[in-house]
PDB file of N, CA and C in Angstrom:
ATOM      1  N   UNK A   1      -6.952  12.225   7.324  1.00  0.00           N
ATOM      2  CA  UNK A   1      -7.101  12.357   5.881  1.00  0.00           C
ATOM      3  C   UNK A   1      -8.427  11.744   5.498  1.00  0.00           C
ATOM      4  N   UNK A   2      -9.200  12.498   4.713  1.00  0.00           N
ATOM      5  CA  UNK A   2     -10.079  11.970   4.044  1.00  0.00           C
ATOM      6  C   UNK A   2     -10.720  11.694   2.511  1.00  0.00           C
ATOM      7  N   UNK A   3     -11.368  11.313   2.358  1.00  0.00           N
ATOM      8  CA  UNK A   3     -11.434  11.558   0.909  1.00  0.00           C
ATOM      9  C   UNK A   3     -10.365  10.643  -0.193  1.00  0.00           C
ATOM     10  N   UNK A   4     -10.121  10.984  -1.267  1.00  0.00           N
ATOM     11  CA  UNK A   4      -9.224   9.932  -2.394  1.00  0.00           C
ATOM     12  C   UNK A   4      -7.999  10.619  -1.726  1.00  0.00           C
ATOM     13  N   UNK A   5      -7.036   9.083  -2.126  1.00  0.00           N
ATOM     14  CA  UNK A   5      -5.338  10.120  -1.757  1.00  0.00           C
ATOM     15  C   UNK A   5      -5.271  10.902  -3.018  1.00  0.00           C
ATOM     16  N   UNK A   6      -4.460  11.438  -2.424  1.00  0.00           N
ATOM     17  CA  UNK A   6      -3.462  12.399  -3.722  1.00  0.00           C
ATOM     18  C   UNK A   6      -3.178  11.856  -5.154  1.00  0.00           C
ATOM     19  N   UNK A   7      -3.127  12.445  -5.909  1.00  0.00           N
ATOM     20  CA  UNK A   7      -2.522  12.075  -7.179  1.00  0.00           C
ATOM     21  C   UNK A   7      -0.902  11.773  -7.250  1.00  0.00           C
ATOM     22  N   UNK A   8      -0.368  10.958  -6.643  1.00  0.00           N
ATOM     23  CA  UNK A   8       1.266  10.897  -6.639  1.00  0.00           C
ATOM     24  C   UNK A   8       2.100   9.583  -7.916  1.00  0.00           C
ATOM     25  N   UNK A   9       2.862  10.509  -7.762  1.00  0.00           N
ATOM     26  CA  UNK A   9       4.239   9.702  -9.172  1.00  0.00           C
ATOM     27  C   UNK A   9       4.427   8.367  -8.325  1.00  0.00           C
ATOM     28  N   UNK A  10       3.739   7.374  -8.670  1.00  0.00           N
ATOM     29  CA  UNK A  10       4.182   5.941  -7.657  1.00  0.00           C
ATOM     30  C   UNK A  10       4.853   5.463  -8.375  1.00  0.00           C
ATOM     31  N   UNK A  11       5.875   5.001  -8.069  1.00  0.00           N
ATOM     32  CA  UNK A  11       6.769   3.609  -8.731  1.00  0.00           C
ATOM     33  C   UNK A  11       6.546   2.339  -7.891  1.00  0.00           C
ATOM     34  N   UNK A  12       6.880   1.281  -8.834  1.00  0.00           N
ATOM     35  CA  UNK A  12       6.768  -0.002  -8.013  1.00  0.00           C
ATOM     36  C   UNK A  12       8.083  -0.731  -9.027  1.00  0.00           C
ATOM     37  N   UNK A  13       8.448  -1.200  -7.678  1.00  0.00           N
ATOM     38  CA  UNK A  13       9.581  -2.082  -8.263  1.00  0.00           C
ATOM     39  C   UNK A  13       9.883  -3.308  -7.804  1.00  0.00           C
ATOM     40  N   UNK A  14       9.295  -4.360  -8.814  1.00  0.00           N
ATOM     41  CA  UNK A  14       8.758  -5.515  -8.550  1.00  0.00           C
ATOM     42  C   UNK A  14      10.189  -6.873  -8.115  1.00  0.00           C
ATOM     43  N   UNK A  15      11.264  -6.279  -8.452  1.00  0.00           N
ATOM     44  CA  UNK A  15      11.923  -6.985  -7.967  1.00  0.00           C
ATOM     45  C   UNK A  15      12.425  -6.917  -6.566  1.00  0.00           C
ATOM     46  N   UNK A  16      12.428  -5.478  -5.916  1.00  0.00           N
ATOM     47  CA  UNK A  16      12.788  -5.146  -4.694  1.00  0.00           C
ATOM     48  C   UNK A  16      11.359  -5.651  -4.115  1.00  0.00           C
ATOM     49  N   UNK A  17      10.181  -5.478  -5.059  1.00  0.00           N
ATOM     50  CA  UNK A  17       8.517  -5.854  -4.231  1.00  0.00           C
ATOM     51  C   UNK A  17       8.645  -4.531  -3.562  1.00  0.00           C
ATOM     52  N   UNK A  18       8.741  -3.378  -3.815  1.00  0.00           N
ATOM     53  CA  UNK A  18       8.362  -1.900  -3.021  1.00  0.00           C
ATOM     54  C   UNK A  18       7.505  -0.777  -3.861  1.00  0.00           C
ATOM     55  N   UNK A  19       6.791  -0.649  -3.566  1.00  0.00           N
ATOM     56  CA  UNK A  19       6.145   0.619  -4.243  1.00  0.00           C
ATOM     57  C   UNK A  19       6.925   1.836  -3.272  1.00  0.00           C
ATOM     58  N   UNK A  20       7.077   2.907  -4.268  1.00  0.00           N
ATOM     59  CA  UNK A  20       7.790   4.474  -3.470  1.00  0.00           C
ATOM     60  C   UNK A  20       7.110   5.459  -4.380  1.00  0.00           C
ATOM     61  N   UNK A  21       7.031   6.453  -3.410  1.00  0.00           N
ATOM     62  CA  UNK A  21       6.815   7.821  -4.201  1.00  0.00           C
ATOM     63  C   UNK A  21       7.581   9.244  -3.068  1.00  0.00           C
ATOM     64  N   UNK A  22       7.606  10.371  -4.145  1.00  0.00           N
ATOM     65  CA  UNK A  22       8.564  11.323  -3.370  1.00  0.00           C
ATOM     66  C   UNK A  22       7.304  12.523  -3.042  1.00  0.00           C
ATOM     67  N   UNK A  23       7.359  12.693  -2.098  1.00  0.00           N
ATOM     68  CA  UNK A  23       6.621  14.316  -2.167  1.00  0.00           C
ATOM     69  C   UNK A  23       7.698  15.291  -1.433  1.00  0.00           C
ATOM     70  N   UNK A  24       7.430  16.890  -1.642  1.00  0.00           N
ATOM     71  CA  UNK A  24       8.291  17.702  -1.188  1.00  0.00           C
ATOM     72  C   UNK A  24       9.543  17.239  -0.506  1.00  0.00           C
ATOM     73  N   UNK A  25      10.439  16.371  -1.546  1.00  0.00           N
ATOM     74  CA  UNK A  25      11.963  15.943  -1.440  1.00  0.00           C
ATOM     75  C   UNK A  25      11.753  14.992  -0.796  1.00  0.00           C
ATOM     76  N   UNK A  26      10.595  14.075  -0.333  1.00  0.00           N
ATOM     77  CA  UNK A  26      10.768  12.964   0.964  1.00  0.00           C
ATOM     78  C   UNK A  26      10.422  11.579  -0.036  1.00  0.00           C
ATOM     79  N   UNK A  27      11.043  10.622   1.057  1.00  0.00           N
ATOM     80  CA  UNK A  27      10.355   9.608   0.156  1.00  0.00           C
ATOM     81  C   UNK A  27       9.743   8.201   1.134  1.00  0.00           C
ATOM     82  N   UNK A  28       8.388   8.174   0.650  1.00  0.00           N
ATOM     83  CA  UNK A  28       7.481   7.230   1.399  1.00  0.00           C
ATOM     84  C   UNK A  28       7.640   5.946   0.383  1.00  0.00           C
ATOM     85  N   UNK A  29       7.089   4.907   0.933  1.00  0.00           N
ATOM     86  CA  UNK A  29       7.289   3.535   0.768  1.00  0.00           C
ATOM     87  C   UNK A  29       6.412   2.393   1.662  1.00  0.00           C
ATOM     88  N   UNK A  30       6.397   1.033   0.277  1.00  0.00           N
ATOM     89  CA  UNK A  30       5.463  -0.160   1.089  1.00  0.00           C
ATOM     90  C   UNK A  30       5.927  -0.995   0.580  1.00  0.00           C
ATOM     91  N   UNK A  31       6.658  -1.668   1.240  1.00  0.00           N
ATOM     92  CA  UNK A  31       7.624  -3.130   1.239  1.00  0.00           C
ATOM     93  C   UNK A  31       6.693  -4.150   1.331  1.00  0.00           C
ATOM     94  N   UNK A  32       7.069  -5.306   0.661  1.00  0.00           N
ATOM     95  CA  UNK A  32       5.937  -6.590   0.149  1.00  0.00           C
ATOM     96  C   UNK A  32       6.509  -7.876   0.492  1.00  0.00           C
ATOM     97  N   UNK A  33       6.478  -8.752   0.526  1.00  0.00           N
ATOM     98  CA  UNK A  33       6.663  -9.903   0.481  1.00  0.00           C
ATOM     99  C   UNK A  33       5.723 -11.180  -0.514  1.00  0.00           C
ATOM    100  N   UNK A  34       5.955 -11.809  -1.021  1.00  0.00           N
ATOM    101  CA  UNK A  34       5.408 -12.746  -1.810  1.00  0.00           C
ATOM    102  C   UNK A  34       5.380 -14.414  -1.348  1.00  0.00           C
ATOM    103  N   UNK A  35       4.440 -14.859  -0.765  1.00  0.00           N
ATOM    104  CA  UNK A  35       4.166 -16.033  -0.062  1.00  0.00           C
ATOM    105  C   UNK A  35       3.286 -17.331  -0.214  1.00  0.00           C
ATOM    106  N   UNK A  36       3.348 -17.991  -0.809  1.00  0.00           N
ATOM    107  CA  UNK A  36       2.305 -18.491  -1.814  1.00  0.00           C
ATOM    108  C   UNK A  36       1.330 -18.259  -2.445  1.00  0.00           C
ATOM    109  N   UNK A  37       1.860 -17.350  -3.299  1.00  0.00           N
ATOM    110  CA  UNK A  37       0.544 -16.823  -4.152  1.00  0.00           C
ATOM    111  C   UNK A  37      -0.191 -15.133  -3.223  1.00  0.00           C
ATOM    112  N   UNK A  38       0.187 -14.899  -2.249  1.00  0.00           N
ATOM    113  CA  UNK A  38      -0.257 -13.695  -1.469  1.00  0.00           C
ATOM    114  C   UNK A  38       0.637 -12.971  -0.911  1.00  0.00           C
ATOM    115  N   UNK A  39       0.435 -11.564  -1.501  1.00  0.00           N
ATOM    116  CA  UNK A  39       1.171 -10.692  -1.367  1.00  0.00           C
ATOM    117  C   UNK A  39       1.074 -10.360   0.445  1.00  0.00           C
ATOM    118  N   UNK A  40       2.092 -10.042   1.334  1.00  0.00           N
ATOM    119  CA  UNK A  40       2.033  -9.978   2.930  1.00  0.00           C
ATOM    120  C   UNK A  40       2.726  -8.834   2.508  1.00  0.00           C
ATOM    121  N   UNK A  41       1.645  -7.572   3.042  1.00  0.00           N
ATOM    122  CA  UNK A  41       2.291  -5.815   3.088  1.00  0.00           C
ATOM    123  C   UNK A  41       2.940  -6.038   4.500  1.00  0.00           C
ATOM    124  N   UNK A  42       4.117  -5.797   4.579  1.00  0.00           N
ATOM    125  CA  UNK A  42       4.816  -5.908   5.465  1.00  0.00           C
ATOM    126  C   UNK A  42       5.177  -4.409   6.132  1.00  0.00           C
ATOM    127  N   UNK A  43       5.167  -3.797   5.999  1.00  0.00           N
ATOM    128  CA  UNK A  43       5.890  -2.250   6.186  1.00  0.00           C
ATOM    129  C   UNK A  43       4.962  -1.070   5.323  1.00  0.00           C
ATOM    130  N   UNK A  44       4.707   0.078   5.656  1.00  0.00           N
ATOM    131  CA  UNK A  44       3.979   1.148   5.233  1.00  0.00           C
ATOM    132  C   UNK A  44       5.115   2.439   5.656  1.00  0.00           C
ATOM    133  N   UNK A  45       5.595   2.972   5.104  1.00  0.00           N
ATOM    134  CA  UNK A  45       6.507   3.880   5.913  1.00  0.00           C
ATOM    135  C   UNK A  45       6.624   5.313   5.177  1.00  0.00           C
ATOM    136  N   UNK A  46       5.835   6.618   6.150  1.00  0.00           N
ATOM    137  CA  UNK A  46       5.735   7.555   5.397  1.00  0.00           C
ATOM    138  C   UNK A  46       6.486   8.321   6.631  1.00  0.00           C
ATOM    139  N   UNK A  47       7.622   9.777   6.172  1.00  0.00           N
ATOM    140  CA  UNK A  47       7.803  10.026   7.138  1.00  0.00           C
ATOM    141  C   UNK A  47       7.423  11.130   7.656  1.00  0.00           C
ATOM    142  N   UNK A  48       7.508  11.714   8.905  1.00  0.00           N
ATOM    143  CA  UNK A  48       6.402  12.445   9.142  1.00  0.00           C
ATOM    144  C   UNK A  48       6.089  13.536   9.023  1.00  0.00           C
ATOM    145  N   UNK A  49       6.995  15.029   7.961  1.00  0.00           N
ATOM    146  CA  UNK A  49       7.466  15.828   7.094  1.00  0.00           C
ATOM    147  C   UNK A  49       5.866  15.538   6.715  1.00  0.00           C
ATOM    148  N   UNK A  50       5.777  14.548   5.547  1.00  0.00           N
ATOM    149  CA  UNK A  50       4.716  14.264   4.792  1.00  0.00           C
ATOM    150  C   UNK A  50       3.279  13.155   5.505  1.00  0.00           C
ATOM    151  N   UNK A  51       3.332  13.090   6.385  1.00  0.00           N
ATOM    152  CA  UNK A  51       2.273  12.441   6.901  1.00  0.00           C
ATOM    153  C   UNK A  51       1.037  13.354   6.663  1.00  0.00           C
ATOM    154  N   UNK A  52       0.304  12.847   6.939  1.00  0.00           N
ATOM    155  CA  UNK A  52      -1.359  12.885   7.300  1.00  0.00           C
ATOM    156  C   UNK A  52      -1.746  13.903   5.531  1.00  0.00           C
ATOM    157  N   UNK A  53      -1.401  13.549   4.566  1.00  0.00           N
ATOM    158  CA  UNK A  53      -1.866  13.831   3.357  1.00  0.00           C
ATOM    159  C   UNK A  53      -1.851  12.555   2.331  1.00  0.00           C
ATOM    160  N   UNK A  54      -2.456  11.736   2.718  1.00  0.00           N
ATOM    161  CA  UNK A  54      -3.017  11.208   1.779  1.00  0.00           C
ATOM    162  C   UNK A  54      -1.978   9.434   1.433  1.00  0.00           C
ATOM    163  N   UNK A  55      -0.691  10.301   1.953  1.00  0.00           N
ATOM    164  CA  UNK A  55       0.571   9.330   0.573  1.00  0.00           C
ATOM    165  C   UNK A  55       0.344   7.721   1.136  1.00  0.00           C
ATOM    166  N   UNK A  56       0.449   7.589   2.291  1.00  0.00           N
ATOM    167  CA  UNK A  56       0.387   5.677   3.132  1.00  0.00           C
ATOM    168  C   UNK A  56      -1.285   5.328   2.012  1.00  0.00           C
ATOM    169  N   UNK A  57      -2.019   5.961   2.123  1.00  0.00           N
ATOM    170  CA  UNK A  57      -3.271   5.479   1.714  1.00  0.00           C
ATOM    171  C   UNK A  57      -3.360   5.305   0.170  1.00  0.00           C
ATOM    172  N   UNK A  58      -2.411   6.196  -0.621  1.00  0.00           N
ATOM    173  CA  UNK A  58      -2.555   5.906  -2.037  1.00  0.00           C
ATOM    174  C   UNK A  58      -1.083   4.873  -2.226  1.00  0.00           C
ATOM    175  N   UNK A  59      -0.378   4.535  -1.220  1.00  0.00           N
ATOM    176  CA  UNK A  59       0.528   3.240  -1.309  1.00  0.00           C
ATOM    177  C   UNK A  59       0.139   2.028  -1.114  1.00  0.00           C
ATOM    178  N   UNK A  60      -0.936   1.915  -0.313  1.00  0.00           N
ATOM    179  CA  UNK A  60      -2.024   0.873   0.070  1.00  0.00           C
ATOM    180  C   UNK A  60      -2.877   0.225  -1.325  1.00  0.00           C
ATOM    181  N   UNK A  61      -3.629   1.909  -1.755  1.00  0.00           N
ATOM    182  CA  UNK A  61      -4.254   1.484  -3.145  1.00  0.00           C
ATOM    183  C   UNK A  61      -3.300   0.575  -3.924  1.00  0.00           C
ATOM    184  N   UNK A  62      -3.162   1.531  -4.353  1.00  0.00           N
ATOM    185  CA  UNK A  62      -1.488   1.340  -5.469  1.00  0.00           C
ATOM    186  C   UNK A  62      -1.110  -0.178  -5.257  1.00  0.00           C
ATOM    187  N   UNK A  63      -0.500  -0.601  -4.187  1.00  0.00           N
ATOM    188  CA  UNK A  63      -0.243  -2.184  -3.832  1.00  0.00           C
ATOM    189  C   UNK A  63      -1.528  -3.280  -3.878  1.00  0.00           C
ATOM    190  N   UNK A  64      -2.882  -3.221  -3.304  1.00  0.00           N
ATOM    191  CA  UNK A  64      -4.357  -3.279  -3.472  1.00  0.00           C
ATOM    192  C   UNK A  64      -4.781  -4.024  -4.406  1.00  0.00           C
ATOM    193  N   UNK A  65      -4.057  -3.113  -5.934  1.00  0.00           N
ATOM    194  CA  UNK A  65      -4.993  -2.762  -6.956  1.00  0.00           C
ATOM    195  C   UNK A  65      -4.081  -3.537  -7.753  1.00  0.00           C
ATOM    196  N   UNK A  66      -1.714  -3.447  -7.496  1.00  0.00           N
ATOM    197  CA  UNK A  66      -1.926  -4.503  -8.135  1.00  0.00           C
ATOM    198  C   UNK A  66      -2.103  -6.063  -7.786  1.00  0.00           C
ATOM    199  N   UNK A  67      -2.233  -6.452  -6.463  1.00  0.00           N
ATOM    200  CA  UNK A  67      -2.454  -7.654  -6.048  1.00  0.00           C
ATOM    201  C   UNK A  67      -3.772  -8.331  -7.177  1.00  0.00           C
ATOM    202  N   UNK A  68      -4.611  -7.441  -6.923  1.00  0.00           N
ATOM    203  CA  UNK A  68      -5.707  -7.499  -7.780  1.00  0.00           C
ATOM    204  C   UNK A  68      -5.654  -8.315  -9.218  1.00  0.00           C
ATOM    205  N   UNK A  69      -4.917  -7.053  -9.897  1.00  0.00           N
ATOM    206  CA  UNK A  69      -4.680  -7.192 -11.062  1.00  0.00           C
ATOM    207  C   UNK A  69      -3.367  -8.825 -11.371  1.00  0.00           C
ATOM    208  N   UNK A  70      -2.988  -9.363 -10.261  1.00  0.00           N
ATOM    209  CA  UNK A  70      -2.313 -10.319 -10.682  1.00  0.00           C
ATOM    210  C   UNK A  70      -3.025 -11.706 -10.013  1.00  0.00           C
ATOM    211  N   UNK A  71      -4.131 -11.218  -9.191  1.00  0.00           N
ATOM    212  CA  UNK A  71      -4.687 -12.429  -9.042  1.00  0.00           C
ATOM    213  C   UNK A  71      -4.438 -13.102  -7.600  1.00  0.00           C
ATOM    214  N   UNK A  72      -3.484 -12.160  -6.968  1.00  0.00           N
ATOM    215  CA  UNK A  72      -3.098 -12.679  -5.458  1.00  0.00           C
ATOM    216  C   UNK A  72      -4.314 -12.268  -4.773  1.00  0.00           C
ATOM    217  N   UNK A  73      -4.109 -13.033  -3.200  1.00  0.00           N
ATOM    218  CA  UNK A  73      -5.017 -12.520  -2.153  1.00  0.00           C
ATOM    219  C   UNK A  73      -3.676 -11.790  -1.111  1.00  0.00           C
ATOM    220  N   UNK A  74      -4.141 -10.915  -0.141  1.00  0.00           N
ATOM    221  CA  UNK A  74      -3.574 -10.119   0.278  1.00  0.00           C
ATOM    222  C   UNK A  74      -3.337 -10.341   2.035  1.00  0.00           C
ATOM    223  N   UNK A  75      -2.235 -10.423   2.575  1.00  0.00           N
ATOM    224  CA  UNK A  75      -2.156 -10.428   3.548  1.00  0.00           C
ATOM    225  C   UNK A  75      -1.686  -8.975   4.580  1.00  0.00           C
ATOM    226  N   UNK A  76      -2.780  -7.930   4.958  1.00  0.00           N
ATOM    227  CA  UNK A  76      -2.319  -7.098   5.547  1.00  0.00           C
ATOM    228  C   UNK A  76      -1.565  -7.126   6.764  1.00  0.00           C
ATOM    229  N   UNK A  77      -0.209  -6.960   6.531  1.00  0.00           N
ATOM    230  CA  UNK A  77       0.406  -7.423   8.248  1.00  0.00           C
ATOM    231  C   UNK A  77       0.869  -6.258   8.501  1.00  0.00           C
ATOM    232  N   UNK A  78       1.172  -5.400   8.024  1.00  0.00           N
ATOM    233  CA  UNK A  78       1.483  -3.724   8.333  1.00  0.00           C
ATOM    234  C   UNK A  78       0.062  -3.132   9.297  1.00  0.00           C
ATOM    235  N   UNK A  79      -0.222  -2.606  10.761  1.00  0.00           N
ATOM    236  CA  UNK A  79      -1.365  -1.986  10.796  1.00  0.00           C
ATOM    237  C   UNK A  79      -1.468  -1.157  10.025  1.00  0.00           C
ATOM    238  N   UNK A  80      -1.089  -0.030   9.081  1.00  0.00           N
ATOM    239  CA  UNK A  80      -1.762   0.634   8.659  1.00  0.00           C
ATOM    240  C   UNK A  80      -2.362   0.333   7.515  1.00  0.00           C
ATOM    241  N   UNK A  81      -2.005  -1.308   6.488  1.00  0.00           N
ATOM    242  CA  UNK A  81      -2.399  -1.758   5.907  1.00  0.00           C
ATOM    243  C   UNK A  81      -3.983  -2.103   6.445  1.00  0.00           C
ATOM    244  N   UNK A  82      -3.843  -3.030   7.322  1.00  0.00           N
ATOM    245  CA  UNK A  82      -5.127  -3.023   8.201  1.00  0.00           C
ATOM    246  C   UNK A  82      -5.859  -2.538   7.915  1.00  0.00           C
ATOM    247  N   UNK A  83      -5.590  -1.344   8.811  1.00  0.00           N
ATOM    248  CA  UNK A  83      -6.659  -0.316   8.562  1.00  0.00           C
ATOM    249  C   UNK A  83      -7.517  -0.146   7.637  1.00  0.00           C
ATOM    250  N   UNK A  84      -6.538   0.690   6.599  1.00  0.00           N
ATOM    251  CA  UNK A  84      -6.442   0.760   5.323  1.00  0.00           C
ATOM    252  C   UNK A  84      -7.945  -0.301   4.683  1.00  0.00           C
ATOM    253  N   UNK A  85      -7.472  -1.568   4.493  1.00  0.00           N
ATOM    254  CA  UNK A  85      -8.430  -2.143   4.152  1.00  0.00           C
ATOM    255  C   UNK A  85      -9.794  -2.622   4.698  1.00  0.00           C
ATOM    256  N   UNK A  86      -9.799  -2.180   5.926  1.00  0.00           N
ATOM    257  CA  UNK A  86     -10.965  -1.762   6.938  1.00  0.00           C
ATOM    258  C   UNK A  86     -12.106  -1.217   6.268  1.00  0.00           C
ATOM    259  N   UNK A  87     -11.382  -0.203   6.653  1.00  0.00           N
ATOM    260  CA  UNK A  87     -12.083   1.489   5.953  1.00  0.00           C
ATOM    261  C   UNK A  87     -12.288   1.099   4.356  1.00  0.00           C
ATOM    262  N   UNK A  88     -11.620  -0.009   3.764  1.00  0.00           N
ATOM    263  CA  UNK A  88     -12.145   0.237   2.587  1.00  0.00           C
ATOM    264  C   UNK A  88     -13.055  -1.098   1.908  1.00  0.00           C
ATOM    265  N   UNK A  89     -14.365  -1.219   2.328  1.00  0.00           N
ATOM    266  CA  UNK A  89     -14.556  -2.724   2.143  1.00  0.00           C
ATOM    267  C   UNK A  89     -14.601  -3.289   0.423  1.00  0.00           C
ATOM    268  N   UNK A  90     -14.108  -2.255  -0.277  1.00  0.00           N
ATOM    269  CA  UNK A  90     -14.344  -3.090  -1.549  1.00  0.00           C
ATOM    270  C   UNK A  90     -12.684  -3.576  -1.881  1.00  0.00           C
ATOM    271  N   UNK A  91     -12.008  -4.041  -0.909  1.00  0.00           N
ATOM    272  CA  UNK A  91     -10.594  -4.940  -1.162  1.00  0.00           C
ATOM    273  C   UNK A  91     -11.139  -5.599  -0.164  1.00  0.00           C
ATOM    274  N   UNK A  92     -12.349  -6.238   0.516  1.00  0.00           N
ATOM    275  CA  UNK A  92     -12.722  -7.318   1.647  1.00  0.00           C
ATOM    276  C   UNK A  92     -12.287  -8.764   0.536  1.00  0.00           C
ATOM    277  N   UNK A  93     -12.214  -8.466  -0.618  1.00  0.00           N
ATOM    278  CA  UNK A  93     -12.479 -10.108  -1.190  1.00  0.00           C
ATOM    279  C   UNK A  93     -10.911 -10.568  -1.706  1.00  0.00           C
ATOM    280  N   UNK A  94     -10.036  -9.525  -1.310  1.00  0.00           N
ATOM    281  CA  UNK A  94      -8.483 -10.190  -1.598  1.00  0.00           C
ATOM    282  C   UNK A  94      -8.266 -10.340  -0.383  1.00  0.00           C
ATOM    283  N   UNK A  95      -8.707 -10.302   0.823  1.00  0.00           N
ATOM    284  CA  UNK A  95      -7.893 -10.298   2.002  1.00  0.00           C
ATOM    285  C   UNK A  95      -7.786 -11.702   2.739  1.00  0.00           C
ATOM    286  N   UNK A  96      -6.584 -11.905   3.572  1.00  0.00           N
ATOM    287  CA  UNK A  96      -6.555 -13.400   3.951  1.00  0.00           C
ATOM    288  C   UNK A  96      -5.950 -12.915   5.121  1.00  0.00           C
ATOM    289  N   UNK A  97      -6.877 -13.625   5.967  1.00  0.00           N
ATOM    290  CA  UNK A  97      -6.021 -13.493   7.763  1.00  0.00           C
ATOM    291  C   UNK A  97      -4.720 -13.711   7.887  1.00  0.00           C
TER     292      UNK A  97
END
């Protein structure tokens, strides 16, 4: 996949800590954890019906953007989180080993 993800219906539901979204009847997901003050992406899980379009990478954003917005630093422990923030160096300044 390249390029921006998809435009998808994300929900986040801050008490479970999961962002989900559905594409063609499926449903992908990124489980969180909250650890002093830093969000630890624990899980990325798209299944593979819907893989390689976009959805893990706009669940990444999506989670990213709100760490961001609340002020946490980010612990990618999912590899595809990893990755994810690899490839993207403008989340280099929330990230924590």
């Amino acid at each position: 996949m390249t390029g921006d993800p998809p435009s998808l219906d994300l929900h986040h539901d801050p008490s479970a800590r999961r962002f989900a979204t559905r594409m063609d009847g499926w449903e992908a997901e990124l489980l969180y954890s909250l650890r002093d003050g830093r969000m630890v992406i624990d899980h990325t899980g798209v299944p593979d019906a819907i893989g390689g379009r976009g959805v893990a990478a706009a669940l990444v954003k999506a989670a990213l953007d709100h760490a961001r917005s609340q002020g946490w630093r980010v612990v990618p422990a999912c590899s595809y989180s990893a990755a994810y923030v690899r490839r993207h160096p403008e989340y280099a300044d929330l990230v924590d080993a």
